[in-house]
Protein backbone atom coordinates (compact mmCIF):
# COMPACT_ATOMS: atom_id res chain seq x y z
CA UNK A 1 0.06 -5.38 11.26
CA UNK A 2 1.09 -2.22 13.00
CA UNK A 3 1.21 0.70 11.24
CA UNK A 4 2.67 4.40 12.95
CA UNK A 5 2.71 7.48 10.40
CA UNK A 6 4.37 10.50 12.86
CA UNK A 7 2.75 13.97 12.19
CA UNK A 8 3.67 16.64 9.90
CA UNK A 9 3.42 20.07 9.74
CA UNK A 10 4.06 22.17 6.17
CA UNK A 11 3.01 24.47 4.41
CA UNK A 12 1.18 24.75 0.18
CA UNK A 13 0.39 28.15 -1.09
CA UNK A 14 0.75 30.11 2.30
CA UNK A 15 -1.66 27.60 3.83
CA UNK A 16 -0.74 25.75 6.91
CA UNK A 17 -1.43 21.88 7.41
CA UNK A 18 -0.61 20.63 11.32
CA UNK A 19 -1.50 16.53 10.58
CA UNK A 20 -1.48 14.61 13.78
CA UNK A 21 0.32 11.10 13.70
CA UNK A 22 -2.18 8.25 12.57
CA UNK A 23 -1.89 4.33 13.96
CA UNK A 24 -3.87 1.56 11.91
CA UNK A 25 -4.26 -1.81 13.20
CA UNK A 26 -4.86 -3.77 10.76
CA UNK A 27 -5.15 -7.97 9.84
CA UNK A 28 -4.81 -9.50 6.30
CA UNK A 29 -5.78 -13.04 4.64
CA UNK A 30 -5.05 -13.80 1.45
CA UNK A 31 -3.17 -16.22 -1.75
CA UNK A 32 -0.81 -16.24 -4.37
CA UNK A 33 -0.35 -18.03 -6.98
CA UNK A 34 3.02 -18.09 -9.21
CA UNK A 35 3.50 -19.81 -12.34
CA UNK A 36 6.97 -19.76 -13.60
CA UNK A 37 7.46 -19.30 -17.51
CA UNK A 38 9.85 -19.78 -19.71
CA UNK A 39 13.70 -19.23 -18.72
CA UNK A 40 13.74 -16.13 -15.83
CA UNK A 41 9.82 -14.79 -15.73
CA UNK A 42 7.17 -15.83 -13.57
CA UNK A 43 3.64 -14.27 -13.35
CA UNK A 44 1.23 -14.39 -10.50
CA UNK A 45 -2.08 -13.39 -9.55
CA UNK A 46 -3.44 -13.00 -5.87
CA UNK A 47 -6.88 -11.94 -3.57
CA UNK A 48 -6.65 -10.93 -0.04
CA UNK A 49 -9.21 -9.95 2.83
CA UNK A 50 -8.28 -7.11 5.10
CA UNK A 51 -10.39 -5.32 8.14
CA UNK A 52 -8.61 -2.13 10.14
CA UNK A 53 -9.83 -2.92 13.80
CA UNK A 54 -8.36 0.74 14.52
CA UNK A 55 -7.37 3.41 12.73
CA UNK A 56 -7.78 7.31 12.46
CA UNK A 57 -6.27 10.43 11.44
CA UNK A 58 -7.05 13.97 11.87
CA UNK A 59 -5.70 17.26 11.02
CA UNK A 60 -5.67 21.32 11.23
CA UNK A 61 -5.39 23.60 8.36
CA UNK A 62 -4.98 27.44 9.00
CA UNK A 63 -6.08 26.86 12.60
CA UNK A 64 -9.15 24.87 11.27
CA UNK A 65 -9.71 21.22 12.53
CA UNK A 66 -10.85 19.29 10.06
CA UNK A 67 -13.46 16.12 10.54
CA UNK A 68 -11.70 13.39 12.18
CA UNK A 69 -11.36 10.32 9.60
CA UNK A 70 -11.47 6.68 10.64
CA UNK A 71 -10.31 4.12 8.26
CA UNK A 72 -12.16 1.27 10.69
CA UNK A 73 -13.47 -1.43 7.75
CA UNK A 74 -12.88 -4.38 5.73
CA UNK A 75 -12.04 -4.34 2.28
CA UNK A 76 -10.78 -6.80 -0.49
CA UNK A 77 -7.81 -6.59 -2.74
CA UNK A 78 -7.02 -8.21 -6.10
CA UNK A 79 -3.43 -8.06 -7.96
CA UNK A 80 -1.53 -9.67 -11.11
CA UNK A 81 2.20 -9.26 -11.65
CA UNK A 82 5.45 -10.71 -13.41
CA UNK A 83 8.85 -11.10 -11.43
CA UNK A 84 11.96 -11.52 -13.46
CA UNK A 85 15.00 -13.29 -11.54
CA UNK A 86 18.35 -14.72 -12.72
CA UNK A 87 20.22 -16.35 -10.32
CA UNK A 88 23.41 -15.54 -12.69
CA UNK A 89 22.18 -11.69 -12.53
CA UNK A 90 22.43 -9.39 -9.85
CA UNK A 91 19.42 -7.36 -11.54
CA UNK A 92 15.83 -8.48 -10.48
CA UNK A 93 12.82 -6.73 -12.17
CA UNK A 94 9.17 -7.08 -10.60
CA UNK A 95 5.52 -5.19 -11.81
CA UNK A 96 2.27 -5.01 -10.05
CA UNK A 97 -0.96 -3.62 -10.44
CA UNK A 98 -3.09 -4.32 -7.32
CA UNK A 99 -7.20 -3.20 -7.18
CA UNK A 100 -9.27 -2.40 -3.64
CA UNK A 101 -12.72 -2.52 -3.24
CA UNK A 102 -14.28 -1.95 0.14
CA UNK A 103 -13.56 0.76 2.71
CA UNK A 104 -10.40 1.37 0.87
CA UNK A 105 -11.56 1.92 -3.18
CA UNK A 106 -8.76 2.71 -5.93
CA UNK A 107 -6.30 0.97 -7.91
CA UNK A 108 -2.40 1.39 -7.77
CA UNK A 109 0.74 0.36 -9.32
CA UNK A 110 4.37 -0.54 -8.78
CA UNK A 111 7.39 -1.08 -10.44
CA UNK A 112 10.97 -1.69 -9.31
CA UNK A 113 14.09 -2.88 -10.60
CA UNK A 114 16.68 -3.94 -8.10
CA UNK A 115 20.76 -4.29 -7.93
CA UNK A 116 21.78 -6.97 -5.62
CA UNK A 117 25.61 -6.40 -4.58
């Protein structure tokens, strides 16, 4: 995967942030496993492998440059979630949580409800 973020500049507080644009290259390896349950749920579970071969980002604040960061590293993931579909419903309703370890630490979250039309 290619990844392009294109620079920002704003402003918190009367402080000035300039961020350059940051690339990642990054490659991913990993499962899931679904297991529908009864009538329109399904739950799954999954574990990946991922390694940045290239990535960095850098930024100036008040005319300060700040340390260059590199996100170069591997790092593992681990997730659980439930999908709700009904083919006879144009509403679809899917939660996540999803843990890193690795060069990339932290947990995070996501929840969506979509209207198909």
């Amino acid at each position: 995967m290619l990844f392009r973020h294109e620079g920002d500049d704003f402003s918190v507080c009367g402080d000035r942030f300039d961020v350059d644009a940051a690339t990642s290259s990054r490659f991913r390896f990993g499962t899931r496993y679904s297991h529908a349950l009864d009538g329109d749920w399904s739950v799954y579970v999954g574990a990946a492998w991922d390694y940045e071969t290239d990535g960095h980002s850098s930024a100036v604040v008040n005319g300060v440059k700040l340390p260059e960061e590199s996100l170069k590293g591997g790092g593992g993931l681990g997730e659980i979630g439930f999908r709700r579909s009904d083919a006879h419903s144009p509403w679809s309703l899917e939660g996540r949580l999803r843990g890193y370890v690795g060069e990339r630490e932290g947990v995070s979250g996501m929840m969506s409800a979509t209207w198909r039309f």
